[in-house]
C-alpha atoms as a PDB file:
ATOM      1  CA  UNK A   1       8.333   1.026 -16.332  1.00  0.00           C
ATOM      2  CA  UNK A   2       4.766   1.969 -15.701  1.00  0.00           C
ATOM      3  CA  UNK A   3       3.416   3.767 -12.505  1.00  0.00           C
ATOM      4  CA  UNK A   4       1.487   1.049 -11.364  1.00  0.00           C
ATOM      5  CA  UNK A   5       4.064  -1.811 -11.287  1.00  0.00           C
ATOM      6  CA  UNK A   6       6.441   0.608 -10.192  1.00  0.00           C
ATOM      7  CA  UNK A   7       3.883   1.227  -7.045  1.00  0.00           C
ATOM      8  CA  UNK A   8       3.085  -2.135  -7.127  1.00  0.00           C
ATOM      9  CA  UNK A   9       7.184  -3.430  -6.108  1.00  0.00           C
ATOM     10  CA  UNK A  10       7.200  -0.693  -4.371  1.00  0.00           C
ATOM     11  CA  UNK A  11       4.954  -2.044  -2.055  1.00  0.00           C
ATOM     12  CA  UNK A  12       5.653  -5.260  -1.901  1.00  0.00           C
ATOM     13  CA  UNK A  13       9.414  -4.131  -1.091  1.00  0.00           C
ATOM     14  CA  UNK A  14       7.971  -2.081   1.460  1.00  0.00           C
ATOM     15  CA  UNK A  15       6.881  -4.798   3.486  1.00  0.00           C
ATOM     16  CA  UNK A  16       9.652  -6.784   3.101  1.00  0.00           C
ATOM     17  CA  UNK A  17      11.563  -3.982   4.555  1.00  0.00           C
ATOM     18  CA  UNK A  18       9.480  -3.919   7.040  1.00  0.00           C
ATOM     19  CA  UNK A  19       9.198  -7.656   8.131  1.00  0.00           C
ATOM     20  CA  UNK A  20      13.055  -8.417   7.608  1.00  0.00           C
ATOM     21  CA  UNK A  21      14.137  -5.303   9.398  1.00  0.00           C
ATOM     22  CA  UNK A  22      11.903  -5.802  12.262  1.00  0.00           C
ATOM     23  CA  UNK A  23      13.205  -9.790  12.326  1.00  0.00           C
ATOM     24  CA  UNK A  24      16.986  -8.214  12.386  1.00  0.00           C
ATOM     25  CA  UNK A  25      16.573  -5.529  14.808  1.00  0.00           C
ATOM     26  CA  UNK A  26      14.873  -8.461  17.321  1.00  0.00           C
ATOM     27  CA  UNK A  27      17.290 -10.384  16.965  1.00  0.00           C
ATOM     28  CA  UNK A  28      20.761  -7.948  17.375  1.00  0.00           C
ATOM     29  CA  UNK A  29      18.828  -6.980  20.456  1.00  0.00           C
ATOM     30  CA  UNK A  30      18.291 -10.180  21.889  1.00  0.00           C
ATOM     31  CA  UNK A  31      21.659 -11.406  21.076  1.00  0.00           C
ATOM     32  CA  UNK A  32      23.517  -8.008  22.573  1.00  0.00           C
ATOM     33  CA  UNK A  33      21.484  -6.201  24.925  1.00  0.00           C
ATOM     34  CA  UNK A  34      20.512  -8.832  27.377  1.00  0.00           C
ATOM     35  CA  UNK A  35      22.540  -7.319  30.364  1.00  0.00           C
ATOM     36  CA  UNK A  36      21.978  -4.193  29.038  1.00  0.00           C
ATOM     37  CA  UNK A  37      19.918  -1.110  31.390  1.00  0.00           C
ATOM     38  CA  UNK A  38      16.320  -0.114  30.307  1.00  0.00           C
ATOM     39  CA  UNK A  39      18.295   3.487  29.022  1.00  0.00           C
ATOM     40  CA  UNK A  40      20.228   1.316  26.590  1.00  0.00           C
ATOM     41  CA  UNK A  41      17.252  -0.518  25.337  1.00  0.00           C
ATOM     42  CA  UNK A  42      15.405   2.538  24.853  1.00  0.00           C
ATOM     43  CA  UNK A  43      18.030   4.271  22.973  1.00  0.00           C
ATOM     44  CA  UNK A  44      18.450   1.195  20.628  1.00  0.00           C
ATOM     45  CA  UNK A  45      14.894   0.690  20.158  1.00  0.00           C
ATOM     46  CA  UNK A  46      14.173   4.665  19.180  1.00  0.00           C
ATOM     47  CA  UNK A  47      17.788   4.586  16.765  1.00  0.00           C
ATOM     48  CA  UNK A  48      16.483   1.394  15.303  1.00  0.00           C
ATOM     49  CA  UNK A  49      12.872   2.267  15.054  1.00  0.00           C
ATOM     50  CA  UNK A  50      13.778   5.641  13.156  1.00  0.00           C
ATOM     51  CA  UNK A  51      16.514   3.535  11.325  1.00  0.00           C
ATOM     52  CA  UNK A  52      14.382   1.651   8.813  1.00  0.00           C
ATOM     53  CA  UNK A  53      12.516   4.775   7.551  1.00  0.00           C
ATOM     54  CA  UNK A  54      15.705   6.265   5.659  1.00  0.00           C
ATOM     55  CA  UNK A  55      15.512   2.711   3.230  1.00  0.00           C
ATOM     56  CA  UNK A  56      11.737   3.553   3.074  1.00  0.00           C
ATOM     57  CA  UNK A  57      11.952   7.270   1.963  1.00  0.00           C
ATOM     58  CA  UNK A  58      13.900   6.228  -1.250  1.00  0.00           C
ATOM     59  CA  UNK A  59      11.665   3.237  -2.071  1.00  0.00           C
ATOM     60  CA  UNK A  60       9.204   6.007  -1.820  1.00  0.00           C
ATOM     61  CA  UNK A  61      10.738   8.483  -3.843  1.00  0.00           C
ATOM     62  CA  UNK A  62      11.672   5.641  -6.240  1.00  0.00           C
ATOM     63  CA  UNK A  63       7.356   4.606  -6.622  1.00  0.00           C
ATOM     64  CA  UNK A  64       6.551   8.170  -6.599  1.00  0.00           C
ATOM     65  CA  UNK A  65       8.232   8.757 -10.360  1.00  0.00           C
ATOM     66  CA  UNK A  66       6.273  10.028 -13.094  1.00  0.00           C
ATOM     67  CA  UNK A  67       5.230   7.595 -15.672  1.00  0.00           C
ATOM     68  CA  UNK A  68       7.452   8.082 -18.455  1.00  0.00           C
ATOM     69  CA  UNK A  69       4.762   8.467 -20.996  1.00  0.00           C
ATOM     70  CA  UNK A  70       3.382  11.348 -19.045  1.00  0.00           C
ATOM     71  CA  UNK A  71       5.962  13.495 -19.397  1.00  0.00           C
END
């Protein structure tokens, strides 16, 4: 596959990481942490923001792939 449509769907999954984990993060935390203390919020907020980068590094890694003619 060449570099650039590798980068390209990298991208584009990217943001759909982004956008779908942000809607799914919301909405666990609406749906269990309504009674929940501001020290519980803030620890799922910092886990969950962190979370999502893990998915990210291999997409990442994955775009960052030599072309296959360059080698």
């Amino acid at each position: 596959m060449p570099g650039k449509l590798r980068r390209f769907i990298g991208s584009v999954l990217l943001v759909a990481l982004v956008i779908i984990y942000a809607l799914v993060a919301s909405a666990v935390a609406v749906a269990r942490l309504g009674d929940s203390s501001a020290w519980v919020h803030l620890a799922f907020f910092l886990f969950s923001g962190l979370l999502w980068v893990l998915p990210a590094m291999l997409i990442v890694k994955w775009m960052s792939k030599p072309d296959p003619a360059a080698r």
